[in-house]
C-alpha atoms as a PDB file:
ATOM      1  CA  UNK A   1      99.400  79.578 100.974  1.00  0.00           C
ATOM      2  CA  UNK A   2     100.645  77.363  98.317  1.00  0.00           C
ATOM      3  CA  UNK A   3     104.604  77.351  98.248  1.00  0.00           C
ATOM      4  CA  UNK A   4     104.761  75.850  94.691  1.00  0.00           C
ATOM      5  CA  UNK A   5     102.729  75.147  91.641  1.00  0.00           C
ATOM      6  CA  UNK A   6     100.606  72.013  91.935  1.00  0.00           C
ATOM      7  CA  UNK A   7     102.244  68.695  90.403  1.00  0.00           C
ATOM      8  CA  UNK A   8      99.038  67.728  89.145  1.00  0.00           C
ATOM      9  CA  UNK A   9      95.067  68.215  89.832  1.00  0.00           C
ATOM     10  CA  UNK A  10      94.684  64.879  91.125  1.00  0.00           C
ATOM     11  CA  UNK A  11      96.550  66.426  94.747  1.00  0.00           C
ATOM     12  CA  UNK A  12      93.059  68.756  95.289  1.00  0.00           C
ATOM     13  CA  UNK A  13      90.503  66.575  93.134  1.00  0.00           C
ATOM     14  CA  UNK A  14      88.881  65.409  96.124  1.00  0.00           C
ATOM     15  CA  UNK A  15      88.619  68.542  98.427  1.00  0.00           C
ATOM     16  CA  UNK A  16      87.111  70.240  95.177  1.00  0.00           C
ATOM     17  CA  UNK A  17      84.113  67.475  95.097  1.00  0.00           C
ATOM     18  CA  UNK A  18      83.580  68.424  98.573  1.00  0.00           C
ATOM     19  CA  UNK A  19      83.516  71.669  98.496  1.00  0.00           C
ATOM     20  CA  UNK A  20      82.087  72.810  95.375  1.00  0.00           C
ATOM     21  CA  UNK A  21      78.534  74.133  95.545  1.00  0.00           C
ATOM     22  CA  UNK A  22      77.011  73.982  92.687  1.00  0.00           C
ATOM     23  CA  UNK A  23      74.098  75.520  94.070  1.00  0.00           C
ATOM     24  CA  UNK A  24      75.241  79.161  95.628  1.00  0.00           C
ATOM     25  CA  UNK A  25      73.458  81.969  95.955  1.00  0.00           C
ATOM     26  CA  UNK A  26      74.500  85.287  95.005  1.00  0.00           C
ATOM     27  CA  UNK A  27      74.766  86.822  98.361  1.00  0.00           C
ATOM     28  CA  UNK A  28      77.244  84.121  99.389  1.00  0.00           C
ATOM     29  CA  UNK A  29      79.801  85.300  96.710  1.00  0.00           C
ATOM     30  CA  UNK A  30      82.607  87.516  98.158  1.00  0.00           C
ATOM     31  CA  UNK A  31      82.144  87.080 101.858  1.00  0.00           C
ATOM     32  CA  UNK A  32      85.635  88.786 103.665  1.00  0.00           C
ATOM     33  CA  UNK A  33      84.000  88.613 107.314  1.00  0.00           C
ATOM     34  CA  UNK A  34      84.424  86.661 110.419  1.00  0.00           C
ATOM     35  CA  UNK A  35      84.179  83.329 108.214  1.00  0.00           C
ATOM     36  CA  UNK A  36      86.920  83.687 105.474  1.00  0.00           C
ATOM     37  CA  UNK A  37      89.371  81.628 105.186  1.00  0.00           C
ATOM     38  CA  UNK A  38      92.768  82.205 107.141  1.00  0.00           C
ATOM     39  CA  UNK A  39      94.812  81.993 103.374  1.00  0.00           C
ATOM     40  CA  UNK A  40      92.330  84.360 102.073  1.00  0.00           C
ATOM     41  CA  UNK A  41      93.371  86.760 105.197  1.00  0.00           C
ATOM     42  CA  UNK A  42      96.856  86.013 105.054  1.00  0.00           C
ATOM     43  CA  UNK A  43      97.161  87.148 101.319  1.00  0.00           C
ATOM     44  CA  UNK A  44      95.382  90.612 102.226  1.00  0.00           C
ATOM     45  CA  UNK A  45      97.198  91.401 104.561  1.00  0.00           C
ATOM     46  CA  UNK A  46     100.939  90.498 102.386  1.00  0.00           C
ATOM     47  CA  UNK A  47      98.986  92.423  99.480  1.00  0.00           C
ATOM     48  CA  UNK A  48      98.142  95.549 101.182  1.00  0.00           C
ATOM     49  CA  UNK A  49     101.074  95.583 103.303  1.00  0.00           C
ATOM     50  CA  UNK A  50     103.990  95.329 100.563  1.00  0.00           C
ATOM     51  CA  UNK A  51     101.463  96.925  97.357  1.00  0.00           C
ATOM     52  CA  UNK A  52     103.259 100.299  97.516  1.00  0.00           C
ATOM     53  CA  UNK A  53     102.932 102.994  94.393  1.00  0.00           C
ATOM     54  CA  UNK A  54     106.633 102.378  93.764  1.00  0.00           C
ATOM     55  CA  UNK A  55     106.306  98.753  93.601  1.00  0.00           C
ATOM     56  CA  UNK A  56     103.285  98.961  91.502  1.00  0.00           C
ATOM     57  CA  UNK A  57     105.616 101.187  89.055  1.00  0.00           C
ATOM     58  CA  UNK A  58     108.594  98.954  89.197  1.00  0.00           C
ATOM     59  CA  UNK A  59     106.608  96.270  88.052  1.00  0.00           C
ATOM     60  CA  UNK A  60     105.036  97.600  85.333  1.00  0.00           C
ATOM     61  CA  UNK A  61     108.336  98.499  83.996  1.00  0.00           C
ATOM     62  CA  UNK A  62     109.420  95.465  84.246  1.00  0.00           C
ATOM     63  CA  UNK A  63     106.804  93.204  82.693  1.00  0.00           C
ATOM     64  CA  UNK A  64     105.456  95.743  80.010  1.00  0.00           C
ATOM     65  CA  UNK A  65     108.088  95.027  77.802  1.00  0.00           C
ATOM     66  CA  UNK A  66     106.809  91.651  76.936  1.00  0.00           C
ATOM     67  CA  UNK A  67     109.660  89.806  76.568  1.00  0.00           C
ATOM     68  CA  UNK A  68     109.514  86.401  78.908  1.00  0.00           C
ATOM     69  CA  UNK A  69     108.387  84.731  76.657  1.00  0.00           C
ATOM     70  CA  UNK A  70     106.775  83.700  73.574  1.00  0.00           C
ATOM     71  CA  UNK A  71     103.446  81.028  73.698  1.00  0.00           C
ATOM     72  CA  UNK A  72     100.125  80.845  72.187  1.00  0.00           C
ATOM     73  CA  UNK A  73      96.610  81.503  74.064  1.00  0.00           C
ATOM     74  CA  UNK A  74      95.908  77.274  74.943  1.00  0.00           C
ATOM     75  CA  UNK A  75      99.130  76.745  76.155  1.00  0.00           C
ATOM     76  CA  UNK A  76      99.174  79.841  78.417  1.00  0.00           C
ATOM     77  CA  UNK A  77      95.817  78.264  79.398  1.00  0.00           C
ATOM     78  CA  UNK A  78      97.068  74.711  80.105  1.00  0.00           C
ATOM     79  CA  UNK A  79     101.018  76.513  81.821  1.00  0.00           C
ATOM     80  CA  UNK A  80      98.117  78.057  84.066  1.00  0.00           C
ATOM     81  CA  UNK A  81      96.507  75.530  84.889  1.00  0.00           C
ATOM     82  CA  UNK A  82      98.310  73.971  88.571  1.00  0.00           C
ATOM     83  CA  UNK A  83      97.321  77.524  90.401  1.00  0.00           C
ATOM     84  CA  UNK A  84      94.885  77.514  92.907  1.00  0.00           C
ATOM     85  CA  UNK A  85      94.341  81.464  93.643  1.00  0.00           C
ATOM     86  CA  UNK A  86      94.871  82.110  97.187  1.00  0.00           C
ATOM     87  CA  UNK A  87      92.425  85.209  97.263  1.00  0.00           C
ATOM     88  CA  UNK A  88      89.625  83.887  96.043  1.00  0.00           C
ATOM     89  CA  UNK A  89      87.020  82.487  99.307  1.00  0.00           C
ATOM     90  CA  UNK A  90      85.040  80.925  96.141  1.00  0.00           C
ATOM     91  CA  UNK A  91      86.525  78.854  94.250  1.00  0.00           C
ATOM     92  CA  UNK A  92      89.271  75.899  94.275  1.00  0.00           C
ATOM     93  CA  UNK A  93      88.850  74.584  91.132  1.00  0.00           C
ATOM     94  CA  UNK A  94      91.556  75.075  88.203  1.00  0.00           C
ATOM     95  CA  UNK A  95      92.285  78.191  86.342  1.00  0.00           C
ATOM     96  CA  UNK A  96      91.551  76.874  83.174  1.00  0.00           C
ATOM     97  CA  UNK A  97      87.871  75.627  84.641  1.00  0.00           C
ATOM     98  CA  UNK A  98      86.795  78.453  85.946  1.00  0.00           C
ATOM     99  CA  UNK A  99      87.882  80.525  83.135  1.00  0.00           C
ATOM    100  CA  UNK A 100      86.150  77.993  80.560  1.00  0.00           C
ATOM    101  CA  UNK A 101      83.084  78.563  83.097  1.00  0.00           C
ATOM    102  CA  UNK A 102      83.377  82.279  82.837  1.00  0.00           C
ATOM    103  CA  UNK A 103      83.131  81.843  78.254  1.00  0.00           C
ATOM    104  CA  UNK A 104      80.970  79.575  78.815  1.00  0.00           C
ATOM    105  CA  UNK A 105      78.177  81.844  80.556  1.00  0.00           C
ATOM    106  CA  UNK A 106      79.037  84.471  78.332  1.00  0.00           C
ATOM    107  CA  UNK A 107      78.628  82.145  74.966  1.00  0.00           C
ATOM    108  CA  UNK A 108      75.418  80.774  76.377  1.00  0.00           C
ATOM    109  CA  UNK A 109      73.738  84.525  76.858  1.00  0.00           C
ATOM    110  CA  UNK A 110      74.644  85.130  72.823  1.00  0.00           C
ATOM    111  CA  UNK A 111      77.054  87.662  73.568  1.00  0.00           C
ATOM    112  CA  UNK A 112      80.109  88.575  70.650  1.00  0.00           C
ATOM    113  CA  UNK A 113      82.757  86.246  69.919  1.00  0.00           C
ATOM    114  CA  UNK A 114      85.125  88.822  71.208  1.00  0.00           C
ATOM    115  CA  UNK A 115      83.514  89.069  74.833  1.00  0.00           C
ATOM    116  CA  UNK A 116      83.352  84.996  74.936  1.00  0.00           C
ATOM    117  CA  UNK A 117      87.240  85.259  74.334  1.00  0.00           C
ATOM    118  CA  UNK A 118      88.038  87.985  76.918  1.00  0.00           C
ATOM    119  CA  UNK A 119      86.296  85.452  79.267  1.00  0.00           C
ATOM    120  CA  UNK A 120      88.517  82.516  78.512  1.00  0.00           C
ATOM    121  CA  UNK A 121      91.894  84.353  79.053  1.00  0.00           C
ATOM    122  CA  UNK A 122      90.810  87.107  81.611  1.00  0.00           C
ATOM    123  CA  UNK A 123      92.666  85.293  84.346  1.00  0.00           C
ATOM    124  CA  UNK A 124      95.623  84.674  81.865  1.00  0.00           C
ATOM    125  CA  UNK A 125      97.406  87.347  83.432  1.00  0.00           C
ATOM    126  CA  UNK A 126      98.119  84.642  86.314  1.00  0.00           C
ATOM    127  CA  UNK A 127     101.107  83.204  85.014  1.00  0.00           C
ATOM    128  CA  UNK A 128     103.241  85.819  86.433  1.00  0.00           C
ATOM    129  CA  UNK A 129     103.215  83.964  89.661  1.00  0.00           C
ATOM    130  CA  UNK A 130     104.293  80.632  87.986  1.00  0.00           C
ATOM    131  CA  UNK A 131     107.219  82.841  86.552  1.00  0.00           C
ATOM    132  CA  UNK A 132     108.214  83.494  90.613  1.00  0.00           C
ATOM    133  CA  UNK A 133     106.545  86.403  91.467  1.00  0.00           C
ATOM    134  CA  UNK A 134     104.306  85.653  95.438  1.00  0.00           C
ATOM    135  CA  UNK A 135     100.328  85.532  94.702  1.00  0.00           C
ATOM    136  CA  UNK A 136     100.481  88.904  96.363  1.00  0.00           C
ATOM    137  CA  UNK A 137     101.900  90.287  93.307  1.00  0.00           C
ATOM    138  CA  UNK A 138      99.746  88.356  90.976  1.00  0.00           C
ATOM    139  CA  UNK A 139      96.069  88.355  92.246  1.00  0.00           C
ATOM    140  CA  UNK A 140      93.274  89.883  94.366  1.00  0.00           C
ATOM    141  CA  UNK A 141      91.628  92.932  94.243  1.00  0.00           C
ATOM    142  CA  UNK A 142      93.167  95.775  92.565  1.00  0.00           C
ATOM    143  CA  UNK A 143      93.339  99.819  93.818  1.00  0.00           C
ATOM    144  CA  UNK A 144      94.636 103.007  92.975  1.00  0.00           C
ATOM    145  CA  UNK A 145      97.875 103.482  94.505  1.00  0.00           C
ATOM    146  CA  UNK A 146      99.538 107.028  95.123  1.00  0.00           C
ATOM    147  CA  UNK A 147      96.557 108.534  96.825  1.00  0.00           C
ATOM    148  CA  UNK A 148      94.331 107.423  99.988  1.00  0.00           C
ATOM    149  CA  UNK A 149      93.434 104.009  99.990  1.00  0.00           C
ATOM    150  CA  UNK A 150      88.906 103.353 100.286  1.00  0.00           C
ATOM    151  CA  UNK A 151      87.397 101.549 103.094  1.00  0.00           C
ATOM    152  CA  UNK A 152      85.870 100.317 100.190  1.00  0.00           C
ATOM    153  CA  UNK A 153      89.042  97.803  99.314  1.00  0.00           C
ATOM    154  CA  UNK A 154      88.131  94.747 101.502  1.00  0.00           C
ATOM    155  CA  UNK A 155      90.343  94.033 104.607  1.00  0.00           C
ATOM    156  CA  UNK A 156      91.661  97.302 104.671  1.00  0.00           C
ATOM    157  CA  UNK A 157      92.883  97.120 107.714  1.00  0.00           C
ATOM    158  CA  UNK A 158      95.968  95.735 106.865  1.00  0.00           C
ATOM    159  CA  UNK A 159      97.409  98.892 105.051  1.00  0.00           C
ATOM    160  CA  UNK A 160      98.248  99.960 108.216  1.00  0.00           C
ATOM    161  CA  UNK A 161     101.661  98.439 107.307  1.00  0.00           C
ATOM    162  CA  UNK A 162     102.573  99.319 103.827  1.00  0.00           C
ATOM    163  CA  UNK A 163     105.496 101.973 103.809  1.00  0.00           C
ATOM    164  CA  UNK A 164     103.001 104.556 102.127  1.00  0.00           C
ATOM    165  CA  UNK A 165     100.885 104.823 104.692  1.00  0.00           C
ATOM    166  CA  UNK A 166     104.126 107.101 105.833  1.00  0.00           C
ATOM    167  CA  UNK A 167     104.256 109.511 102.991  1.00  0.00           C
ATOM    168  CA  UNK A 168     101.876 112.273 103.383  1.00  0.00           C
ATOM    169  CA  UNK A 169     101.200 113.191 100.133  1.00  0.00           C
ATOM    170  CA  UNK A 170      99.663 109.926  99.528  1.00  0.00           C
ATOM    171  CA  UNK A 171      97.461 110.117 102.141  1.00  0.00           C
ATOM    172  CA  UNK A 172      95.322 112.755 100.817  1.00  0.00           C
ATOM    173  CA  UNK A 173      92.272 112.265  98.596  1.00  0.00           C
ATOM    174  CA  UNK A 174      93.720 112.737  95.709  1.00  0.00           C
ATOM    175  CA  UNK A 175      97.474 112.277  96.481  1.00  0.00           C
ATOM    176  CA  UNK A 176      99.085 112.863  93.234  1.00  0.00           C
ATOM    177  CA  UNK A 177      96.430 112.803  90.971  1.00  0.00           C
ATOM    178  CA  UNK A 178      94.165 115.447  90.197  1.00  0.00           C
ATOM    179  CA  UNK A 179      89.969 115.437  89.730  1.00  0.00           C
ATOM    180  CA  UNK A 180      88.957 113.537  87.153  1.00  0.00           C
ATOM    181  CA  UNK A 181      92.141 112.896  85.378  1.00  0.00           C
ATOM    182  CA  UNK A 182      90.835 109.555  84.288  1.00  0.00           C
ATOM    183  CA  UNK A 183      91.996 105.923  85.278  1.00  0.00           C
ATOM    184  CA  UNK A 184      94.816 105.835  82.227  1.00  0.00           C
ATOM    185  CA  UNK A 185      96.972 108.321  84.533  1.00  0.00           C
ATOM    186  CA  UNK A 186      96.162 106.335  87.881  1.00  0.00           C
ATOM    187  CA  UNK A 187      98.802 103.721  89.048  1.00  0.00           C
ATOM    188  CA  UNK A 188      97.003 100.682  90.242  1.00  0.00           C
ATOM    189  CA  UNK A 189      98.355  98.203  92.605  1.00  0.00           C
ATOM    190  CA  UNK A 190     100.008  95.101  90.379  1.00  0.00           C
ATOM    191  CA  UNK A 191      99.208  92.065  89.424  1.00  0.00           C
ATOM    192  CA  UNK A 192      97.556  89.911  86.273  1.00  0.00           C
ATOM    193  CA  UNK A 193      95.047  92.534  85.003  1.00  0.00           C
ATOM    194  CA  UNK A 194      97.899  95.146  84.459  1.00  0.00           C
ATOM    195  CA  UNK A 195     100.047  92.535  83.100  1.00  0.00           C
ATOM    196  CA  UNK A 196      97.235  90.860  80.868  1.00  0.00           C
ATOM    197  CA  UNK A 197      96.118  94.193  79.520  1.00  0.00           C
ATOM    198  CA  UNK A 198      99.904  94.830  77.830  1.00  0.00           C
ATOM    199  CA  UNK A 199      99.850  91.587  76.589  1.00  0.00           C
ATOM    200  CA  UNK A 200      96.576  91.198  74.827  1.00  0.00           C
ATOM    201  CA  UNK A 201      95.827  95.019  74.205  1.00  0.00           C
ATOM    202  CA  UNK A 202      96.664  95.161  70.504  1.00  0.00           C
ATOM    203  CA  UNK A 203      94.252  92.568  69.541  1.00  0.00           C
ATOM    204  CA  UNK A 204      90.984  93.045  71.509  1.00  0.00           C
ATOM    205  CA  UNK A 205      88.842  96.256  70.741  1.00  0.00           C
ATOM    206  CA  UNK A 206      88.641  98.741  74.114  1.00  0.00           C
ATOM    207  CA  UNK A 207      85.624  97.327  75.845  1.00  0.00           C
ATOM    208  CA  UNK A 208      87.479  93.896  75.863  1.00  0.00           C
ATOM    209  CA  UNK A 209      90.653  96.259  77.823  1.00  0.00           C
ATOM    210  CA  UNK A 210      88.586  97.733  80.058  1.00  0.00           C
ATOM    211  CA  UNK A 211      87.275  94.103  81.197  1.00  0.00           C
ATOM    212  CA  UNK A 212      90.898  92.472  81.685  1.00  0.00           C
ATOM    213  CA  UNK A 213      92.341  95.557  83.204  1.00  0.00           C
ATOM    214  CA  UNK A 214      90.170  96.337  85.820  1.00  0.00           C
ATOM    215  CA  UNK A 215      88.010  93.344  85.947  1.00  0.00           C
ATOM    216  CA  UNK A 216      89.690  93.040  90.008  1.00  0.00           C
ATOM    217  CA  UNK A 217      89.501  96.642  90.481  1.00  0.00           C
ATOM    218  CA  UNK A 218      86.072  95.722  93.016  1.00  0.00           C
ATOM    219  CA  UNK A 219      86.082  98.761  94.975  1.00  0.00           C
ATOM    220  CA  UNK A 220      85.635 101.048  91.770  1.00  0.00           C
ATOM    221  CA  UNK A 221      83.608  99.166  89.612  1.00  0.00           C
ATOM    222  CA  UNK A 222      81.513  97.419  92.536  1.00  0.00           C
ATOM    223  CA  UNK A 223      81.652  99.787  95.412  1.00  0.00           C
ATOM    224  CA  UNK A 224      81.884 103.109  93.839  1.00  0.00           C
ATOM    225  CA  UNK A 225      84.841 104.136  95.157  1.00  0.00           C
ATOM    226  CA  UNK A 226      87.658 106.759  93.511  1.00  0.00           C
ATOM    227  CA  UNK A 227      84.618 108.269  91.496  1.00  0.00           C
ATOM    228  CA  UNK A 228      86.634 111.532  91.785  1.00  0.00           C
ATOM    229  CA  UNK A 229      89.632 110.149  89.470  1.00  0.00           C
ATOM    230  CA  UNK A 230      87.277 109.082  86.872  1.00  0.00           C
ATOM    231  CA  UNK A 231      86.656 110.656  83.780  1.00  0.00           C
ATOM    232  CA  UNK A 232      83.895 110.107  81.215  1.00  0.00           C
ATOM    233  CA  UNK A 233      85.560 107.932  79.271  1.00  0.00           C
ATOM    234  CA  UNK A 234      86.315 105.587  82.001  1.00  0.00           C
ATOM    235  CA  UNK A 235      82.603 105.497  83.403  1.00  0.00           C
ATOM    236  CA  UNK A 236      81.253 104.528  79.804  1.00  0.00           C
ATOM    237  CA  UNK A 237      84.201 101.567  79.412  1.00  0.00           C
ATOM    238  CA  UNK A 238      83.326 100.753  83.168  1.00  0.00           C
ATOM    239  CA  UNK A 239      79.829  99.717  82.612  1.00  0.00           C
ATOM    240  CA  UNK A 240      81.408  96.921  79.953  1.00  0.00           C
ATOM    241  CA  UNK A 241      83.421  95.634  83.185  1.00  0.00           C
ATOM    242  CA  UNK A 242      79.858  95.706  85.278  1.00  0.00           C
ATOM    243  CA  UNK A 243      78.331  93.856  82.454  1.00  0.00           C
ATOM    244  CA  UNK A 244      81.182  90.974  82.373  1.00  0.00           C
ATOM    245  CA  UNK A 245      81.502  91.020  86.398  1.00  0.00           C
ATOM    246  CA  UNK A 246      78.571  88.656  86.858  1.00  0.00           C
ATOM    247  CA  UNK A 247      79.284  86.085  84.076  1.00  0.00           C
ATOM    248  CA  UNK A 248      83.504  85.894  86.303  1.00  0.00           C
ATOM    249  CA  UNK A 249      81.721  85.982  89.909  1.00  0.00           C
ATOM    250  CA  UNK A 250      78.661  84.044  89.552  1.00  0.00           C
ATOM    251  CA  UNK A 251      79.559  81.489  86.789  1.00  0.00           C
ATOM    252  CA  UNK A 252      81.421  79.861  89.620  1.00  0.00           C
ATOM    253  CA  UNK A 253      78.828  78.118  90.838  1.00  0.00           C
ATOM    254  CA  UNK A 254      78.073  76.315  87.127  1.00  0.00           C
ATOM    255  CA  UNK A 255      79.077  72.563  87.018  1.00  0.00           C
ATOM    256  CA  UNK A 256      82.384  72.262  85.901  1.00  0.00           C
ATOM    257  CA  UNK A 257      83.259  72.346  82.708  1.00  0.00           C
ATOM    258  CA  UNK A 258      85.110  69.687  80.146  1.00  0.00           C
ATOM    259  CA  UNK A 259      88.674  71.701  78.739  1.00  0.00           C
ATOM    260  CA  UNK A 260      89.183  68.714  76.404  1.00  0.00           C
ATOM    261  CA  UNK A 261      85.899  68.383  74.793  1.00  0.00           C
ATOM    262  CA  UNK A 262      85.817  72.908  74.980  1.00  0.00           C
ATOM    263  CA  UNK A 263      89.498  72.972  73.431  1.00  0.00           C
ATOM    264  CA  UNK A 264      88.570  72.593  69.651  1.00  0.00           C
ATOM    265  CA  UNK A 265      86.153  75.512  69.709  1.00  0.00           C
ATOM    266  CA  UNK A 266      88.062  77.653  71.576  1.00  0.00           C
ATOM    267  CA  UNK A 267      91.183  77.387  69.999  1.00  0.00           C
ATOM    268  CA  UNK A 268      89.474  78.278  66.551  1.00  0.00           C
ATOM    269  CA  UNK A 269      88.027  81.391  68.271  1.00  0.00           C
ATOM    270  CA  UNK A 270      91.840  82.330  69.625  1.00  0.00           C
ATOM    271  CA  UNK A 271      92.822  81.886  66.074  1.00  0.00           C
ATOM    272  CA  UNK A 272      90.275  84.384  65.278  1.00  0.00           C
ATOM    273  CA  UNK A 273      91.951  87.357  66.899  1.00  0.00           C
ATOM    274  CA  UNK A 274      95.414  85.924  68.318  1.00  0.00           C
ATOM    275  CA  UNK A 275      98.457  84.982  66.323  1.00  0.00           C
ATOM    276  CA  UNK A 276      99.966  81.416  66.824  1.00  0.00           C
ATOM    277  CA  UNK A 277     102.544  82.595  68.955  1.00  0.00           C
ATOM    278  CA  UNK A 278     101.795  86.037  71.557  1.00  0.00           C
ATOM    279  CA  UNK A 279     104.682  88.046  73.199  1.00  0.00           C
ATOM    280  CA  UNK A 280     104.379  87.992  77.053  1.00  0.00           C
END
């Protein structure tokens, strides 16, 4: 795993142009078998070893408050921009690419200038690990904590670790949730779709929440799993997350994409529905 931010882009250019596969089929998206990477294993099992419901909670507290920092929407973009996300078996190309990939899709399929913006910052969440917090804490897929974790969550296996495997009353099916009590009362493990959804939730309308907060959550809005602590609500919102999950997945495999020539479009769309200056 990658001890400290990147000094600059040039260090990975040229393992990117090798690797990057332009071509990819669908099916070759989101592989966690015999062939993933060893980083990509390594940060599962630190993630589901040490993502405990009191952890989750004691980060929330922490960050929800907003006040690290102050910076507009480009320059979280560009502070971003030297992480390479350790959990990700798809990609190795800059934050701020693949984000600009992910609008990108979305603006060419004539969808609202609201859902092209949730696409440029949905990763934005990210810069909690370049504020010292491990990549464990920042990224991968999300889950409910506080109740039995799915088979569903990839590379389970490794919650045979985490301290919470010890407390009984999270081991149940519904630990301490009840039926249906919807996804607003569920603790989730931590990381940048949490953290992004407190920064940004005042200005984007719901469906735009729904997208940055659970965007990672793959084994309920993928797999199916931890129908029973959904509520109506959530299942309508959920199907805006469906509709966005291709366009963050898939987009990958789209050339590359040019941030300076992009920047004066997107930063009039920011504009649009951001203040200069956002609390984080």
């Amino acid at each position: 795993m990658h001890a400290a931010p990147l000094a600059s882009l040039d260090q990975w250019d040229d393992d990117v142009r090798a690797r990057y596969q332009p071509d990819r089929q669908k099916e070759a998206f989101r592989q966690y078998g015999e062939g993933v990477p060893e980083r990509v294993r390594e940060f599962y099992r630190l993630n589901h070893t040490h993502q405990t419901r009191d952890f989750a909670r004691s980060k929330r507290a922490q960050y929800e408050g907003l006040n690290k920092t102050q910076m507009g929407i480009w320059e979280a973009l560009e502070f971003l921009n030297t992480l390479v996300d350790d959990s990700d078996p798809d990609t190795d190309l800059s934050q701020i690419q693949h984000n600009l990939q992910t609008a990108e899709a979305i603006r060419r399929d004539g969808h609202p200038r609201w859902f092209v913006l949730t696409g440029l910052i949905h990763d934005l969440g990210k810069v909690l690990w370049l504020w010292g917090e491990p990549q464990w804490a920042v990224v991968g897929d999300t889950f409910p904590t506080g109740c039995a974790w799915s088979d569903k969550v990839v590379l389970h296996e490794f919650f045979a670790e985490n301290p919470d495997k010890q407390v009984p009353e999270y081991q149940s099916r519904l630990g301490v949730y009840r039926e249906h009590c919807g996804l607003r009362s569920v603790s989730m493990s931590w990381g940048h779709d949490e953290y992004l959804f407190h920064v940004t939730r005042k200005y984007l309308p719901e469906p735009a929440q729904y997208m940055i907060r659970y965007h990672s959550a793959y084994p309920i809005h993928r797999e199916g799993a931890y129908e029973y602590l959904l509520d109506s609500h959530d299942r309508e919102m959920l199907e805006w997350v469906r509709k966005f999950n291709p366009y963050d997945l898939y987009s990958k495999s789209d050339a590359p994409p040019d941030p300076i020539a992009l920047r004066p479009y997107y930063e009039d769309l920011i504009a649009e529905f951001f203040p200069s200056k956002v609390a984080f």
